[in-house]
C-alpha atoms as a PDB file:
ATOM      1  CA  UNK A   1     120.777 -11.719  89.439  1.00  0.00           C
ATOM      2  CA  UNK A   2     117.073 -11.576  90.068  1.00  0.00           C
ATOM      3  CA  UNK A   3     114.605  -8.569  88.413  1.00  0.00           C
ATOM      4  CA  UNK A   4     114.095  -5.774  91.011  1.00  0.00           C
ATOM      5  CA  UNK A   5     110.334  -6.303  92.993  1.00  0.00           C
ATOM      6  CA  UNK A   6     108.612  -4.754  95.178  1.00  0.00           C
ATOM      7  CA  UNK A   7     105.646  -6.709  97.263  1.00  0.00           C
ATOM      8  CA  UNK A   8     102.511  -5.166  96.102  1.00  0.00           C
ATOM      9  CA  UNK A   9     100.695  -4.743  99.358  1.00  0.00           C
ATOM     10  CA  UNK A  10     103.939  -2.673 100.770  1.00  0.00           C
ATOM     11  CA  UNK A  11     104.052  -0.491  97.567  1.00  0.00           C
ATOM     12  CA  UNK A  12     100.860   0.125  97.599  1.00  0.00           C
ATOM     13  CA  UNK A  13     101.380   1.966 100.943  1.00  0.00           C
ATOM     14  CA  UNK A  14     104.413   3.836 100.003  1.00  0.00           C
ATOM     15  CA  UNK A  15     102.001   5.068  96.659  1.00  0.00           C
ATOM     16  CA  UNK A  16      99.687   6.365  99.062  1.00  0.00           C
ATOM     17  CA  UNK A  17     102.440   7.537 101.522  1.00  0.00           C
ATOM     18  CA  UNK A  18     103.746   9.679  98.430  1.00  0.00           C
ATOM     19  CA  UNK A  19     100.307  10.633  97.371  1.00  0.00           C
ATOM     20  CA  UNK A  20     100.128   9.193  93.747  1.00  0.00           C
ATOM     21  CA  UNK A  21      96.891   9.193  92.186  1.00  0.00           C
ATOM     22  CA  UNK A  22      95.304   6.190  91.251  1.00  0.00           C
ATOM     23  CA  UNK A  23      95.022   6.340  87.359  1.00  0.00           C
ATOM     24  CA  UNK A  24      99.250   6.895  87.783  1.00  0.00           C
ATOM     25  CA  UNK A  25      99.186   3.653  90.022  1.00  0.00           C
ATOM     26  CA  UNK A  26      97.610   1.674  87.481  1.00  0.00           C
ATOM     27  CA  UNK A  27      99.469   2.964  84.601  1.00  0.00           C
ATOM     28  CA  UNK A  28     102.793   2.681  86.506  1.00  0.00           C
ATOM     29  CA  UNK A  29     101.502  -1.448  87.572  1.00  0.00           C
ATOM     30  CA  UNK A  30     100.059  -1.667  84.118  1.00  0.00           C
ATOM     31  CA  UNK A  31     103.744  -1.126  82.198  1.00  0.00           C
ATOM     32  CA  UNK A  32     105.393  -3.075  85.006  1.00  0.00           C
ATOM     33  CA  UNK A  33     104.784  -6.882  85.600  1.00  0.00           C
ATOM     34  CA  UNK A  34     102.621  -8.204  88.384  1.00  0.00           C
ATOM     35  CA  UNK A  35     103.265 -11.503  89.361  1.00  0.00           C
ATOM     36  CA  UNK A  36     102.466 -13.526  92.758  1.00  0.00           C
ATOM     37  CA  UNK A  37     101.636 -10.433  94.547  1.00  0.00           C
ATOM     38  CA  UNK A  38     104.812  -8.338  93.640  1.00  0.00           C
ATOM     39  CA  UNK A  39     105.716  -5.919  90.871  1.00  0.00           C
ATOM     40  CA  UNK A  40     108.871  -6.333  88.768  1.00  0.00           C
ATOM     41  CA  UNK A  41     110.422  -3.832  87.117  1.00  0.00           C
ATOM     42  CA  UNK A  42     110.297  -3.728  83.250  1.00  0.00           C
ATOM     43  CA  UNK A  43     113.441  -3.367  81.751  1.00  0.00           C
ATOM     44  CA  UNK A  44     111.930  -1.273  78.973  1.00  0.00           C
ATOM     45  CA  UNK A  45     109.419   0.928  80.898  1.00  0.00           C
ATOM     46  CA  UNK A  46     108.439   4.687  80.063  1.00  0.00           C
ATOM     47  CA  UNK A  47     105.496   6.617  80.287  1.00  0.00           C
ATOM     48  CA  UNK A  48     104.274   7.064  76.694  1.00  0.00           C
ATOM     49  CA  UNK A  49     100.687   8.269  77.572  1.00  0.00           C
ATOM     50  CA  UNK A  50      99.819  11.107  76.568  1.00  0.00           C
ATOM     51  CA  UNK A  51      97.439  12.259  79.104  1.00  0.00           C
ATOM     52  CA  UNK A  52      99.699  11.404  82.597  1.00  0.00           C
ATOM     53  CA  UNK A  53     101.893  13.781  82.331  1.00  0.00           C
ATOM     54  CA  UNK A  54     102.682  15.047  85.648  1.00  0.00           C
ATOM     55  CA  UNK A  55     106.603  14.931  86.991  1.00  0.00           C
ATOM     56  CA  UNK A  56     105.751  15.120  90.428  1.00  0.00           C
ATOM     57  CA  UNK A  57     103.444  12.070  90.263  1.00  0.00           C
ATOM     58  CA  UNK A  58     106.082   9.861  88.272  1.00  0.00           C
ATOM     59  CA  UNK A  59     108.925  11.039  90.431  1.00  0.00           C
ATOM     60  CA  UNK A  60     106.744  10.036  93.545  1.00  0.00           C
ATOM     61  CA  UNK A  61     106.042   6.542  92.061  1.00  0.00           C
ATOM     62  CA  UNK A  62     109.616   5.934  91.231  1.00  0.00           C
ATOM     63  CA  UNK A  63     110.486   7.294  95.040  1.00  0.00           C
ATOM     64  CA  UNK A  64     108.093   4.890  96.663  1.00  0.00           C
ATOM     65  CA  UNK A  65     109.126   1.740  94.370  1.00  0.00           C
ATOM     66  CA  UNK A  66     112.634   2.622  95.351  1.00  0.00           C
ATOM     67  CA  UNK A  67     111.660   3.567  98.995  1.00  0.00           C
ATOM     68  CA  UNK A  68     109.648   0.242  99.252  1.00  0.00           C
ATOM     69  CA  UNK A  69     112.998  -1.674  97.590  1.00  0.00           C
ATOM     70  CA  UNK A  70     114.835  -0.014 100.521  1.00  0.00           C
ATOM     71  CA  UNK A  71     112.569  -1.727 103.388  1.00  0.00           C
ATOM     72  CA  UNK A  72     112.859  -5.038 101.280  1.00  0.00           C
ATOM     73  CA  UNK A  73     116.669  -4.916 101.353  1.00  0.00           C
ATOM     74  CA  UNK A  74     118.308  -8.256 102.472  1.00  0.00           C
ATOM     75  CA  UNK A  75     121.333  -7.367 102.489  1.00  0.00           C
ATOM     76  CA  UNK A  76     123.628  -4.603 102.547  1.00  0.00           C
ATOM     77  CA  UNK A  77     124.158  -4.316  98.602  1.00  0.00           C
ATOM     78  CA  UNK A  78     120.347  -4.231  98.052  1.00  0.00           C
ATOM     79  CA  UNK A  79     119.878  -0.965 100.556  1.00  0.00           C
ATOM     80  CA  UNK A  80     122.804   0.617  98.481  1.00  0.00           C
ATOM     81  CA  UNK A  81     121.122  -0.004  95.155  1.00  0.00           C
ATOM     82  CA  UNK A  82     117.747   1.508  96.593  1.00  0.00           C
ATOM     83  CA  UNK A  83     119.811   4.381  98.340  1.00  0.00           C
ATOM     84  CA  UNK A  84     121.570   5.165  95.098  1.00  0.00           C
ATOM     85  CA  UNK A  85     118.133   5.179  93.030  1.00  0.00           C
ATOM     86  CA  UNK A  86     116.495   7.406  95.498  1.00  0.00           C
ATOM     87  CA  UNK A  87     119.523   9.845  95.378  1.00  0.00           C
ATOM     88  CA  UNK A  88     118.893   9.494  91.400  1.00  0.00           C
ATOM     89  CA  UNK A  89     115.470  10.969  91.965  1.00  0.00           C
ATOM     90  CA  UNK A  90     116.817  13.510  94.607  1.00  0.00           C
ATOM     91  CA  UNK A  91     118.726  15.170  92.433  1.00  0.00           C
ATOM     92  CA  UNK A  92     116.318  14.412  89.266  1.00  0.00           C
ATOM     93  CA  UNK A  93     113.632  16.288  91.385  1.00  0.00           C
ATOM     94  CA  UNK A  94     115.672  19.461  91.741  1.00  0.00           C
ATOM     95  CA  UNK A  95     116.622  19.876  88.494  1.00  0.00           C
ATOM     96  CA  UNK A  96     113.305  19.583  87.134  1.00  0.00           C
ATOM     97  CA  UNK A  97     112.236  22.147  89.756  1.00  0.00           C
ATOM     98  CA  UNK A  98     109.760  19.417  91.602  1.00  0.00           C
ATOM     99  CA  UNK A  99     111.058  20.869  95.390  1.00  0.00           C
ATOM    100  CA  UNK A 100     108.474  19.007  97.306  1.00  0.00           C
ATOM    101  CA  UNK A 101     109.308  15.571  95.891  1.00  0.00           C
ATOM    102  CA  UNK A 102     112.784  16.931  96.554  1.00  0.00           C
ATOM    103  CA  UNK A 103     111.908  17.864 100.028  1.00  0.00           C
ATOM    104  CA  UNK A 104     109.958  14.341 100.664  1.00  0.00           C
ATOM    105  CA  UNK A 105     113.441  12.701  99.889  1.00  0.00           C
ATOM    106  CA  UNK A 106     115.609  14.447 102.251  1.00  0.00           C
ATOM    107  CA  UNK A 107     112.930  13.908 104.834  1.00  0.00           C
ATOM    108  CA  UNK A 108     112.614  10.046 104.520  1.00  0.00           C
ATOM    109  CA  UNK A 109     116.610  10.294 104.065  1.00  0.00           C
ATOM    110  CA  UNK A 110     116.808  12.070 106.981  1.00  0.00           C
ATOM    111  CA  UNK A 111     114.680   9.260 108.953  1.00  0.00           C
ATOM    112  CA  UNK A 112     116.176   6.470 107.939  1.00  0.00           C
ATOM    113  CA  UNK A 113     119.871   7.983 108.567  1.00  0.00           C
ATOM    114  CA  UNK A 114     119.885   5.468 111.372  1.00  0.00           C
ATOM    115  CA  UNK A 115     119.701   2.582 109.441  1.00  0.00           C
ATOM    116  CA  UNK A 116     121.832   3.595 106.650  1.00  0.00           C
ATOM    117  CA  UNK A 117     124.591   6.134 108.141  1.00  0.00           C
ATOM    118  CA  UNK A 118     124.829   7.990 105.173  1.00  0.00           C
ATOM    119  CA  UNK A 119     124.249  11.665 106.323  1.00  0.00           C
ATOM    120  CA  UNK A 120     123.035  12.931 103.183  1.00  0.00           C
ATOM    121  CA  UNK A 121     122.354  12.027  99.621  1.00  0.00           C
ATOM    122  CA  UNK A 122     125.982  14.185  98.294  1.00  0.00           C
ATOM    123  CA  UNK A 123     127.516  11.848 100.588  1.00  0.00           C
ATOM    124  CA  UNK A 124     128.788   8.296  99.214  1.00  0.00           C
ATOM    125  CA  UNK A 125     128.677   5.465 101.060  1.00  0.00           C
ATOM    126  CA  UNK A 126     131.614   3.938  99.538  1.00  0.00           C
ATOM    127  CA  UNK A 127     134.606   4.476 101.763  1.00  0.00           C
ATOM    128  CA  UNK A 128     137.352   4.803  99.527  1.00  0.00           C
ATOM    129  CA  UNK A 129     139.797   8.074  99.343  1.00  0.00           C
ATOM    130  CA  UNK A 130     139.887   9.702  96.467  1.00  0.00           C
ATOM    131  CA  UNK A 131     143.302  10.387  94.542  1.00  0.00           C
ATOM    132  CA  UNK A 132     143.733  13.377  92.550  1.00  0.00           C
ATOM    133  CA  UNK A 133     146.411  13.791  89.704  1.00  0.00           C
END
């Protein structure tokens, strides 16, 4: 198993795709590891600052290190892991009433159907029938 990365050029894009601000960038890098031009995941991150506070701006980094993981994706298992993580945030997003981070996901779900064939984040992409007792 390797530690989930993101190259830091790419991410950097998807942050400003998603409209994060800058001191969340470097907060978000700063908890993470940076290492030979990629970011790696900490297995122990959180946000314990008490000034950057903002849902909408953490839910938008997570979406674009998860929406940068996706365009990464060697191999089939990798695009599921990023496609489950970004349906994580989807439904994340609703519940704490952040609609347009909500909205942003359905969109870039939406464009990347294509690639993916999974109509819709309620929709698994596991095909297995369910049995009911």
């Amino acid at each position: 198993m390797t530690i989930i990365s993101v190259d830091k050029t790419a991410f950097a894009s998807e942050l400003n795709a998603w409209r994060v601000p800058m001191n969340y960038v470097i907060a978000f890098v700063s908890k993470n590891t940076e290492k030979a031009g990629r970011v790696l995941l900490h297995p122990f991150f959180f946000n314990d600052t008490e000034h950057l506070t903002n849902p909408r701006h953490w839910l938008a980094i997570n979406a674009a290190m998860w929406c940068a993981a996706y365009r990464e994706a060697e191999n089939k298992e990798a695009q599921m892991e990023a496609l489950a993580s970004l349906r994580t945030l989807f439904y994340i997003a609703g519940g704490l009433g952040q609609g347009e981070i909500k909205a942003l996901i359905q969109e870039w779900w939406r464009q990347t159907y294509p690639l993916h064939k999974v109509p819709a984040p309620n929709h698994s992409a596991v095909i297995n029938t369910p049995t009911f007792h």
